[in-house]
C-alpha atoms as a PDB file:
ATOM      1  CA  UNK A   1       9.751 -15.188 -20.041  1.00  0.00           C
ATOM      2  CA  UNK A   2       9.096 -18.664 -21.395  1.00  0.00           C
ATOM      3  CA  UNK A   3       8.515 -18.591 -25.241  1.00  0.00           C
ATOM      4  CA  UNK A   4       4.677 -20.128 -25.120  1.00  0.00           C
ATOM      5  CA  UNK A   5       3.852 -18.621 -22.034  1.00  0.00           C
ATOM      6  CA  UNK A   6       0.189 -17.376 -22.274  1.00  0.00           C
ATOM      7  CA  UNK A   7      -0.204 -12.981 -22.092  1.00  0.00           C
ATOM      8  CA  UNK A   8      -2.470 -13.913 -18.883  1.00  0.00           C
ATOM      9  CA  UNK A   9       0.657 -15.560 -17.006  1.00  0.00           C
ATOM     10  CA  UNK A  10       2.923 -12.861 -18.237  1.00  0.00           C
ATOM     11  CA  UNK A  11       3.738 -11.598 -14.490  1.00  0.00           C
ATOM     12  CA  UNK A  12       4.210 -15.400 -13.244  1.00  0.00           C
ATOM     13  CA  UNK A  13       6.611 -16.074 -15.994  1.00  0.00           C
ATOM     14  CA  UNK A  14       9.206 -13.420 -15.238  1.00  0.00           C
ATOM     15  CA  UNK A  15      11.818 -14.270 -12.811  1.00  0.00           C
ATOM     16  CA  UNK A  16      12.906 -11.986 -10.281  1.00  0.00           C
ATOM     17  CA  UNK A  17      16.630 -12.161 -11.481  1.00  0.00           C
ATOM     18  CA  UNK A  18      16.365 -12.128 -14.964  1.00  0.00           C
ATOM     19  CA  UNK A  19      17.463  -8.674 -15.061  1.00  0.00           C
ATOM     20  CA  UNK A  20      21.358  -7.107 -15.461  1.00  0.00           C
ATOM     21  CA  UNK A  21      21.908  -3.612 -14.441  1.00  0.00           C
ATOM     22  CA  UNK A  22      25.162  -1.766 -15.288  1.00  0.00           C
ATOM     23  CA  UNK A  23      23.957   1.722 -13.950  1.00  0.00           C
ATOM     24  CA  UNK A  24      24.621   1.474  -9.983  1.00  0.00           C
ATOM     25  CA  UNK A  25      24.322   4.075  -7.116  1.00  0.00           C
ATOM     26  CA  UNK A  26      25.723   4.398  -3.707  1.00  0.00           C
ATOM     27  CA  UNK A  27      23.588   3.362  -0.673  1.00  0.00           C
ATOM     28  CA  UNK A  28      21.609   6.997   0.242  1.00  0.00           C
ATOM     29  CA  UNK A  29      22.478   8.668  -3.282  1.00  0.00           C
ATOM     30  CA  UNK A  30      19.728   9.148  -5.725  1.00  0.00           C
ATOM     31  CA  UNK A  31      20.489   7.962  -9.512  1.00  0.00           C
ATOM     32  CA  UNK A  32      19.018   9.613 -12.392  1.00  0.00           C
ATOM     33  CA  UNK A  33      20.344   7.079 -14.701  1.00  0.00           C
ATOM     34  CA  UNK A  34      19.000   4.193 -12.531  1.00  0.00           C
ATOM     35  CA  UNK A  35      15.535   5.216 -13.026  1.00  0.00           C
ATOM     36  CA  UNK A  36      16.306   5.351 -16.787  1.00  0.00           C
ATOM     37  CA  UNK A  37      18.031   2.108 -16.576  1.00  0.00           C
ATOM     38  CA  UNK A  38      15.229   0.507 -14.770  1.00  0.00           C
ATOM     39  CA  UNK A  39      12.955   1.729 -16.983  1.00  0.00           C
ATOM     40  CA  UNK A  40      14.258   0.114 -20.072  1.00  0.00           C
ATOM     41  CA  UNK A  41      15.365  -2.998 -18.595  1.00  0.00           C
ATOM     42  CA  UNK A  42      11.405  -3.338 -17.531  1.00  0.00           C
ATOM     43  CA  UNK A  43      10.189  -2.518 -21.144  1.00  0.00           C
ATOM     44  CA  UNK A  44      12.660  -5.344 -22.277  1.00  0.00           C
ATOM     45  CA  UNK A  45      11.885  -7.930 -20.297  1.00  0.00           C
ATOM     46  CA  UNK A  46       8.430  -7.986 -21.003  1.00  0.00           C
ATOM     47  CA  UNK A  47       8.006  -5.584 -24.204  1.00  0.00           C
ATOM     48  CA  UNK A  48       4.530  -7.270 -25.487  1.00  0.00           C
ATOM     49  CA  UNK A  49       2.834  -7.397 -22.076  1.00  0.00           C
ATOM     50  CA  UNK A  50       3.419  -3.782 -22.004  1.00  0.00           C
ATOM     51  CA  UNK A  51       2.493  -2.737 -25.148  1.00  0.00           C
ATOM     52  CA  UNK A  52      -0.520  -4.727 -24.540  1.00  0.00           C
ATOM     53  CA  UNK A  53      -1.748  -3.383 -21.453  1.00  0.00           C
ATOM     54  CA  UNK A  54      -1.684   0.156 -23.054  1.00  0.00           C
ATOM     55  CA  UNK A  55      -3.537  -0.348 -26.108  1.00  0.00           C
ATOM     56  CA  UNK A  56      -5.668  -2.081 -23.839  1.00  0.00           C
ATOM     57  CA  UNK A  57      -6.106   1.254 -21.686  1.00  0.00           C
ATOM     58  CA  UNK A  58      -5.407   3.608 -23.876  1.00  0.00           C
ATOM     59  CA  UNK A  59      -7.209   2.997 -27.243  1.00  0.00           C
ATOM     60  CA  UNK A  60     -10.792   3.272 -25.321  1.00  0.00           C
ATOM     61  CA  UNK A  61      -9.110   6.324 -23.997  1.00  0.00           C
ATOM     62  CA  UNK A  62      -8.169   8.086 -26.994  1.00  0.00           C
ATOM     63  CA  UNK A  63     -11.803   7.479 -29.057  1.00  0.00           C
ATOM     64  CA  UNK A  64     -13.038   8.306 -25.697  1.00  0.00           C
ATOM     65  CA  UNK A  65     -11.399  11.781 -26.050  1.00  0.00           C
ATOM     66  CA  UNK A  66     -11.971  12.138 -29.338  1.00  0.00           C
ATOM     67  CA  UNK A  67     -15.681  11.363 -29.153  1.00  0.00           C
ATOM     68  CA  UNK A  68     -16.220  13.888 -26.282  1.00  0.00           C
ATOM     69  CA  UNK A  69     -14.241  16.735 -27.897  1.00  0.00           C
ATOM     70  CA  UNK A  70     -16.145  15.923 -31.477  1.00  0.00           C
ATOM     71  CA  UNK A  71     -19.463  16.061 -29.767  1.00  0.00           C
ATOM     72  CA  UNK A  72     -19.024  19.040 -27.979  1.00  0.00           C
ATOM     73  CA  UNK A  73     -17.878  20.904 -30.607  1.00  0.00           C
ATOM     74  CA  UNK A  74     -21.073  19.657 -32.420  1.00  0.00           C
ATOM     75  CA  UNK A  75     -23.288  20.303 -29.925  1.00  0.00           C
ATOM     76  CA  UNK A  76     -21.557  24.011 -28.947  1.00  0.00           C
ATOM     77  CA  UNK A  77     -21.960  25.165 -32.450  1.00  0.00           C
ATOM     78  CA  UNK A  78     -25.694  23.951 -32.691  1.00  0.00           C
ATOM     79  CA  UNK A  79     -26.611  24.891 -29.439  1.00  0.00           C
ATOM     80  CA  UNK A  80     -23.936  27.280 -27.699  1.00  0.00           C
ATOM     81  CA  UNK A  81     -26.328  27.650 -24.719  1.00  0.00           C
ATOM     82  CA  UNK A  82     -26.464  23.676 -23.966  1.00  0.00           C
ATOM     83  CA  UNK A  83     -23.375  23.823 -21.710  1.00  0.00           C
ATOM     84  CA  UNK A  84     -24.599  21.152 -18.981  1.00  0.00           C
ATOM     85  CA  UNK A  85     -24.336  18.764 -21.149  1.00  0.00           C
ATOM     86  CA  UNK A  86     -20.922  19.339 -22.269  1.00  0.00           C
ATOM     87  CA  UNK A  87     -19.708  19.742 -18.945  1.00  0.00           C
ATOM     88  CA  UNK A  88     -21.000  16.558 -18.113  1.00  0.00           C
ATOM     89  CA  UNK A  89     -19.347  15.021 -20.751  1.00  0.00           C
ATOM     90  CA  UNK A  90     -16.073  16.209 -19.912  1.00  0.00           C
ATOM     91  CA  UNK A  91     -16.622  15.342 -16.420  1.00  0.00           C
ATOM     92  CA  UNK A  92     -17.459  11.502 -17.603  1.00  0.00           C
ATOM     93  CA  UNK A  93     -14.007  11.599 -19.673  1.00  0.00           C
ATOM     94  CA  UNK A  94     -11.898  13.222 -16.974  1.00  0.00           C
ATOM     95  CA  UNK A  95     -13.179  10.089 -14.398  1.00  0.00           C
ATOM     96  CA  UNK A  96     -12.671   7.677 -17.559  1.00  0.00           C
ATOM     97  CA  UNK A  97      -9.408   8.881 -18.079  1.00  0.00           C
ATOM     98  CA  UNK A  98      -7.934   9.308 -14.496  1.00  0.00           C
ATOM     99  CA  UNK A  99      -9.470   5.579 -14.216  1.00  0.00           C
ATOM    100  CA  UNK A 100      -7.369   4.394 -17.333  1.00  0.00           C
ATOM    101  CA  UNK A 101      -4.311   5.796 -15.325  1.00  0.00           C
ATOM    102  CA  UNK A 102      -4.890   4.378 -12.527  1.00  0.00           C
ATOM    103  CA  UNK A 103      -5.242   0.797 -13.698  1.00  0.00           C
ATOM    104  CA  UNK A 104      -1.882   1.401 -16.085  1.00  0.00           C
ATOM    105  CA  UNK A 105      -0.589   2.690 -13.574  1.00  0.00           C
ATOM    106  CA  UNK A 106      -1.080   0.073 -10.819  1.00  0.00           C
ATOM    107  CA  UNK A 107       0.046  -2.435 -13.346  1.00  0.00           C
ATOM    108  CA  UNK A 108       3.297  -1.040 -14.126  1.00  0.00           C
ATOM    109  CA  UNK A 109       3.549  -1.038 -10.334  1.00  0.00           C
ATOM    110  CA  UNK A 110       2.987  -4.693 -10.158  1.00  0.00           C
ATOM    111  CA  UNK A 111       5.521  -5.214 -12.745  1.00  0.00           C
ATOM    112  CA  UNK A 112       9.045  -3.124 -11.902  1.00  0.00           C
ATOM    113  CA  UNK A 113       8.173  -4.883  -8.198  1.00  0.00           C
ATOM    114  CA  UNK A 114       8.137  -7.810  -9.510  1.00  0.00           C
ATOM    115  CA  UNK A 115      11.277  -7.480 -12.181  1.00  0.00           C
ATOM    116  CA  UNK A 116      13.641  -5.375 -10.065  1.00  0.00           C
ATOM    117  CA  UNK A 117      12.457  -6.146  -6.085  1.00  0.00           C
ATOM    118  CA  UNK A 118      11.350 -10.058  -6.373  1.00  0.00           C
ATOM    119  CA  UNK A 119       8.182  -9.409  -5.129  1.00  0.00           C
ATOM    120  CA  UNK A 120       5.522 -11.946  -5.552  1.00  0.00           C
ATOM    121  CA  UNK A 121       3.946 -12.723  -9.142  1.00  0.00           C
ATOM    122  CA  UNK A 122       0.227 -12.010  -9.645  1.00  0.00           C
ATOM    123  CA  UNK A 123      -1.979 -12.645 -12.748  1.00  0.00           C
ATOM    124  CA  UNK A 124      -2.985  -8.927 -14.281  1.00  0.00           C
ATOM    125  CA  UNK A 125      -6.347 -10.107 -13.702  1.00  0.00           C
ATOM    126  CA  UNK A 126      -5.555 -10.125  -9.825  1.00  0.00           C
ATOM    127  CA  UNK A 127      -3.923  -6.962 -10.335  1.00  0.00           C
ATOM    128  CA  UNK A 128      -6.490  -5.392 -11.703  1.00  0.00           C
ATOM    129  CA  UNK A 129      -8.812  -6.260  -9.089  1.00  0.00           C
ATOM    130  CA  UNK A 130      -6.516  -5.489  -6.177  1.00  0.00           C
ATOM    131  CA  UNK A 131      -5.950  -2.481  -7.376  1.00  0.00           C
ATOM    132  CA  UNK A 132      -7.937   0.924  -5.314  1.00  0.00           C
ATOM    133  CA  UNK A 133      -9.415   3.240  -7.914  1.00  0.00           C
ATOM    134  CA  UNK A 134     -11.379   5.333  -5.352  1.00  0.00           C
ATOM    135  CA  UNK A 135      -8.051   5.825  -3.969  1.00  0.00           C
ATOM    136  CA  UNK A 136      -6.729   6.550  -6.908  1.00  0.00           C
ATOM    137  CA  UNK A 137      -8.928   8.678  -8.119  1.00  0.00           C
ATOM    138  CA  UNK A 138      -9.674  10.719  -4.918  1.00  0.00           C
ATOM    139  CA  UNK A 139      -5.594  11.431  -4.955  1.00  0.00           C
ATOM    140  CA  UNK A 140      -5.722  12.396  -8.872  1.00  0.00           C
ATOM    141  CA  UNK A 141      -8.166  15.130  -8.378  1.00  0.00           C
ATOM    142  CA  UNK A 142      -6.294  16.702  -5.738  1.00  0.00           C
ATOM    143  CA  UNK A 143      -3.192  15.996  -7.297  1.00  0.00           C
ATOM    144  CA  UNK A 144      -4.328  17.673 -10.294  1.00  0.00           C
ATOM    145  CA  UNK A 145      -5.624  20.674  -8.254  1.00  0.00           C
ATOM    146  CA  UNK A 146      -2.592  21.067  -5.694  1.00  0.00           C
ATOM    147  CA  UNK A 147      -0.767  21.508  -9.174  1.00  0.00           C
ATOM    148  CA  UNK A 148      -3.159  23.743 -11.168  1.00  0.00           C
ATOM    149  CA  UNK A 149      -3.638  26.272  -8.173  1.00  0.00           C
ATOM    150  CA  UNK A 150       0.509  26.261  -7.872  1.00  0.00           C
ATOM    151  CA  UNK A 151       0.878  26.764 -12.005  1.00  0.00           C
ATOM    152  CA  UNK A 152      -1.904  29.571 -11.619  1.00  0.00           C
ATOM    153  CA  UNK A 153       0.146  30.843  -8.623  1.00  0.00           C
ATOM    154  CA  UNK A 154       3.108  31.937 -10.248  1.00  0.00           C
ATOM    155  CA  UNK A 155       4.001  28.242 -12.307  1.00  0.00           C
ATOM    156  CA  UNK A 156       6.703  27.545 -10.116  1.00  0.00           C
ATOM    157  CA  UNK A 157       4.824  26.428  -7.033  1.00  0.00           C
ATOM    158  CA  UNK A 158       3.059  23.920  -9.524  1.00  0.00           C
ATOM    159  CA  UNK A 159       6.497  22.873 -10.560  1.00  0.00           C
ATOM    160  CA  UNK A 160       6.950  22.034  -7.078  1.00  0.00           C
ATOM    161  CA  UNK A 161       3.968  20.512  -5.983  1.00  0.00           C
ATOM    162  CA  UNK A 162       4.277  18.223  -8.953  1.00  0.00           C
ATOM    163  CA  UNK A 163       8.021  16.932  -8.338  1.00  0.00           C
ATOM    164  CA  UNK A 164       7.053  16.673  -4.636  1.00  0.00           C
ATOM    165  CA  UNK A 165       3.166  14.575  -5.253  1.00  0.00           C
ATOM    166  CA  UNK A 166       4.115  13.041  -8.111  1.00  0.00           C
ATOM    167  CA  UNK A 167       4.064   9.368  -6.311  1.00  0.00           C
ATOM    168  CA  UNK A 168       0.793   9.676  -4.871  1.00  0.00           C
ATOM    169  CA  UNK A 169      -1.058   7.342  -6.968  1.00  0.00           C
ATOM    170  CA  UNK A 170       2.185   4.447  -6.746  1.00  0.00           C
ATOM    171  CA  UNK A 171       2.703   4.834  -3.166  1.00  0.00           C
ATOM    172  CA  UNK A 172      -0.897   3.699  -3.077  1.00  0.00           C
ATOM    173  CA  UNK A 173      -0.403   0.425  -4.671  1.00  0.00           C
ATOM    174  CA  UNK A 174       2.604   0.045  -3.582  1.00  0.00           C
ATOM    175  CA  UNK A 175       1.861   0.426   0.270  1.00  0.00           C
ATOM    176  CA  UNK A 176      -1.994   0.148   0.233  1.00  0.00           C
ATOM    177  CA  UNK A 177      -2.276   3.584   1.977  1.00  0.00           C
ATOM    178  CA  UNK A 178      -4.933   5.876   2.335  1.00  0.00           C
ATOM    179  CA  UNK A 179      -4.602   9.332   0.152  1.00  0.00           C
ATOM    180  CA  UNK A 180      -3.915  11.907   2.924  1.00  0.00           C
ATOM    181  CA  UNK A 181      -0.803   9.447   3.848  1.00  0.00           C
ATOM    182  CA  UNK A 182       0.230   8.956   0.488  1.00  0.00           C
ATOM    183  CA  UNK A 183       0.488  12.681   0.095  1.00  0.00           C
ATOM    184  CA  UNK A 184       2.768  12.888   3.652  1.00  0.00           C
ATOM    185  CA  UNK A 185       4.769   9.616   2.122  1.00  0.00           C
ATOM    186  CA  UNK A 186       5.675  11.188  -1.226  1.00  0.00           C
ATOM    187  CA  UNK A 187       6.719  14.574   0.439  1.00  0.00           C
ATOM    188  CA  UNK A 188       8.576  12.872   2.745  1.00  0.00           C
ATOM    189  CA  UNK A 189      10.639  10.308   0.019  1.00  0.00           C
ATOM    190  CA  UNK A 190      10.746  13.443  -2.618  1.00  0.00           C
ATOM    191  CA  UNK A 191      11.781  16.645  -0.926  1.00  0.00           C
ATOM    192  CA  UNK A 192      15.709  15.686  -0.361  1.00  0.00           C
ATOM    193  CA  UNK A 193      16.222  14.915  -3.743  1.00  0.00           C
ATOM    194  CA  UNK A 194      14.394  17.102  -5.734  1.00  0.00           C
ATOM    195  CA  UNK A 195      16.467  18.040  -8.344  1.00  0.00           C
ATOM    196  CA  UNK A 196      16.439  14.455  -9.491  1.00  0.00           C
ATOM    197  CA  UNK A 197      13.132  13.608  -8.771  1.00  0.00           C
ATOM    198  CA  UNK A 198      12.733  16.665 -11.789  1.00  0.00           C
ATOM    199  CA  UNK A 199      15.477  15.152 -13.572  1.00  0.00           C
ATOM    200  CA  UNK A 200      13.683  11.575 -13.845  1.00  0.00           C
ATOM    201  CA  UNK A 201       9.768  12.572 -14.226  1.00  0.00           C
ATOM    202  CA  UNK A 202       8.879  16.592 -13.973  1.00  0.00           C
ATOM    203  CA  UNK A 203      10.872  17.382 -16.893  1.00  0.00           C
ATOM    204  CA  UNK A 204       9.954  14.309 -18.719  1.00  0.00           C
ATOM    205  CA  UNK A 205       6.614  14.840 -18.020  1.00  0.00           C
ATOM    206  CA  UNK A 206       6.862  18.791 -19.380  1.00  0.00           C
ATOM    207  CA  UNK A 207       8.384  17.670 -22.278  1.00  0.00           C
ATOM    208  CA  UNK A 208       5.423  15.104 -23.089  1.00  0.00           C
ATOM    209  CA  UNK A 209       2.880  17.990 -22.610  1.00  0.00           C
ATOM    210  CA  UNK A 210       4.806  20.583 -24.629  1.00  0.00           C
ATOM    211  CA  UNK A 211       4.963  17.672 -27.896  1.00  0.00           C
ATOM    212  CA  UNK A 212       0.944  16.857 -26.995  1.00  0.00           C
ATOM    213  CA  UNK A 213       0.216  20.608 -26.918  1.00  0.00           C
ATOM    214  CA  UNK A 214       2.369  20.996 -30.353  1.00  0.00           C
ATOM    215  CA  UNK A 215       0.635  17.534 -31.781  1.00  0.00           C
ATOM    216  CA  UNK A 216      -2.897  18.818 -31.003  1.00  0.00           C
ATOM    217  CA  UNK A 217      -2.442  22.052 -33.291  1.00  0.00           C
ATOM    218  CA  UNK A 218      -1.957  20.340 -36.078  1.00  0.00           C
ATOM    219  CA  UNK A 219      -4.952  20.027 -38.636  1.00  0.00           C
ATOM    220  CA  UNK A 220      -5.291  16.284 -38.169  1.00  0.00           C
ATOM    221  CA  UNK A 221      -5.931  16.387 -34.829  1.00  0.00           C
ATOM    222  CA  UNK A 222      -8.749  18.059 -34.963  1.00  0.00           C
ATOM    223  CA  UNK A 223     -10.264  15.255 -37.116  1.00  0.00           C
ATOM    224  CA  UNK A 224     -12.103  12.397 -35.143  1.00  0.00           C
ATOM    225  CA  UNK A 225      -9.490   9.601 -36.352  1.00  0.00           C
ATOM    226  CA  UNK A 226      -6.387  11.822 -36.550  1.00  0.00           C
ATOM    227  CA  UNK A 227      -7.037  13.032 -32.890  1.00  0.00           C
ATOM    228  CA  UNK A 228      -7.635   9.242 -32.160  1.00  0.00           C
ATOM    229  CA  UNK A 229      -4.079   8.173 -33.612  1.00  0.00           C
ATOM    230  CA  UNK A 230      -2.301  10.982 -32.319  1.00  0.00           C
ATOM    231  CA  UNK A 231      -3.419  10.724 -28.822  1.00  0.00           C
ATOM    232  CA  UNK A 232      -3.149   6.612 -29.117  1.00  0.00           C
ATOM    233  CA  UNK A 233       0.591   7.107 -30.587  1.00  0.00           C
ATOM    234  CA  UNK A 234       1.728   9.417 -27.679  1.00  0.00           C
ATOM    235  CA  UNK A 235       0.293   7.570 -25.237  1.00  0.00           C
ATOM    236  CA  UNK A 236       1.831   4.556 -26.125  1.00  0.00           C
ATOM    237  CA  UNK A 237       5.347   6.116 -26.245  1.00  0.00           C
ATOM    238  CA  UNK A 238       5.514   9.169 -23.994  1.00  0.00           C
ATOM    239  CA  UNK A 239       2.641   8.763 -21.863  1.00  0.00           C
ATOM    240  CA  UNK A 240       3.653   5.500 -21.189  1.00  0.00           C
ATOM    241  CA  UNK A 241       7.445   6.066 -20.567  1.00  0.00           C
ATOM    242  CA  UNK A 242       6.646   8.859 -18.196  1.00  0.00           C
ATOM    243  CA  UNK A 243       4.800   6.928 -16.313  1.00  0.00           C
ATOM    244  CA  UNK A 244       6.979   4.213 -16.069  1.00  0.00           C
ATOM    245  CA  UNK A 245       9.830   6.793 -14.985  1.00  0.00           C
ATOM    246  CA  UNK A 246       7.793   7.863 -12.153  1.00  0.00           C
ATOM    247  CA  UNK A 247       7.088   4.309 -10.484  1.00  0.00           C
ATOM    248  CA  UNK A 248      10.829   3.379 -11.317  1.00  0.00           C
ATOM    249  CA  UNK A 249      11.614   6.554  -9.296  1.00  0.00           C
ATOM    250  CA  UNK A 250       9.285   5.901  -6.469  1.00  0.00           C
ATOM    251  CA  UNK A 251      10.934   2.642  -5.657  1.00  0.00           C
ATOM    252  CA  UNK A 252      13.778   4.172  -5.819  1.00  0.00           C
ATOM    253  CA  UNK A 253      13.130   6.776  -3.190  1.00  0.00           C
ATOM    254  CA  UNK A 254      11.519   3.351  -1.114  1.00  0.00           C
ATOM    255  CA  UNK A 255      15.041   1.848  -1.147  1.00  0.00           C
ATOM    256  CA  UNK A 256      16.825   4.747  -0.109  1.00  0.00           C
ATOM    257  CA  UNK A 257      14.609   5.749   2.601  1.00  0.00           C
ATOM    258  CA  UNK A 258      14.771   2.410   3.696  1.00  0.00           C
ATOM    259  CA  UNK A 259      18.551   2.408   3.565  1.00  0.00           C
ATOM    260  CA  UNK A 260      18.462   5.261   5.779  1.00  0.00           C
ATOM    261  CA  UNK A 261      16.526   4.086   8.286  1.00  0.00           C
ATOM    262  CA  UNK A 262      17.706   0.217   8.357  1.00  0.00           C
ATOM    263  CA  UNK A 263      14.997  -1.017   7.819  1.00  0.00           C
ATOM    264  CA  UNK A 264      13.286  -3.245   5.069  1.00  0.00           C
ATOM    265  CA  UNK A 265      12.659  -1.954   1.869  1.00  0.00           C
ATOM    266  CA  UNK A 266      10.676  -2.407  -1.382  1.00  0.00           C
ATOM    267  CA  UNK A 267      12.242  -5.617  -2.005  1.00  0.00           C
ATOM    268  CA  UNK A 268      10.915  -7.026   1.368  1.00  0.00           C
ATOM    269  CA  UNK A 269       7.292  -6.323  -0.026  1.00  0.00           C
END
């Protein structure tokens, strides 16, 4: 990235081969270590512009949260029969928040294309736009549910459907499909290599609720500023990695698919 490039050109300043890899794979064999690999090398090539996009998402996020959970606890212990209202509010957070995923999510998209598969530059501004939230969000809420009714099931069917859905939302922007299809694609790119599809983001992602669900019992998260820099702080490190393992992993799966079948793959986008 040039030195005085502007954080609005950030995406048109990286190259396309600025990037050395040591981890490798063989052509059909899925690479745990690649998707770790990939994920670094994307954090430092363009370290700021990351960091920036998720205070940018996250910090309205995280007093977002914190406001709602404040409130209703207000409003419950004032009023315990006023439960539309904090249902409501909950609702309005869940949308907010599945909406901040879905834009940091569909930029990190953007970006590992762009680093690791030379696909075309855009301005995050164009990204953002581009970007299909009703999409998004329509596959989030039945992501979310095909995974809750599994983990109510017996846990390990929700351990499933997660490893199997979990690139729903980048399949998405990476294709521009519809959500019904983006469910069929991920099964279809997951279900061979499963155990390293859980390697690379299920476990990850257990191991970032398991430290949230530890950080939220402590006394100053349940303050309106502690909950707001503990949330902030694990979304910028955890939340964020995860999420960047899971769309390094989903173009992986791309290129080995395509590999299989001969025919053009992510880096043809």
């Amino acid at each position: 990235m040039a030195p005085n490039a502007e954080p609005a050109d950030a995406f048109v300043m990286l190259e396309p081969g600025g990037v050395t890899l040591r981890t490798e794979r063989r052509p059909g064999q899925f690479s745990v270590p690649l998707v770790f690999t990939r994920a670094a090398a994307t954090f430092r090539a363009a370290p700021g512009l990351i960091l920036g996009l998720a205070l940018l998402v996250f910090i309205p996020i995280s007093v977002l949260d914190a406001a709602v959970s404040t409130f209703s606890e207000h409003l419950v212990a004032n009023d315990p029969f006023d439960a539309t209202v904090v249902t409501v509010a909950h609702l309005l957070d869940l949308v907010a928040d599945l909406l901040g995923f879905a834009l940091f999510g569909g930029l990190l998209d953007h970006l590992v294309g762009r680093i690791h598969h030379g696909h075309e530059a855009h301005r995050p501004r164009q990204v953002v736009r581009s970007i299909s939230y009703g999409r998004l969000l329509a596959a989030s809420m039945l992501f979310n549910l095909a995974v809750v009714s599994g983990v109510a099931l017996c846990i390990i069917p929700g351990f499933f459907a997660f490893t199997l859905f979990a690139f729903v939302a980048p399949l998405i922007n990476i294709e521009r499909i519809g959500v019904i299809q983006a469910f069929r694609r991920s099964y279809q790119l997951s279900r061979h290599f499963l155990v390293g599809v859980a390697c690379a983001v299920t476990i990850p992602f257990i191991i970032e609720s398991y430290i949230d669900d530890v950080v939220g019992g402590l006394s100053i998260a349940h303050q309106f500023w502690g909950e707001v820099a503990t949330s902030l702080v694990l979304s910028l490190t955890l939340t964020s990695a995860v999420v960047l393992f899971e769309v390094c992993t989903a173009y992986q799966l791309l290129e080995i698919e395509s590999e299989r079948k001969g025919t053009p793959g992510p880096n043809h986008h």
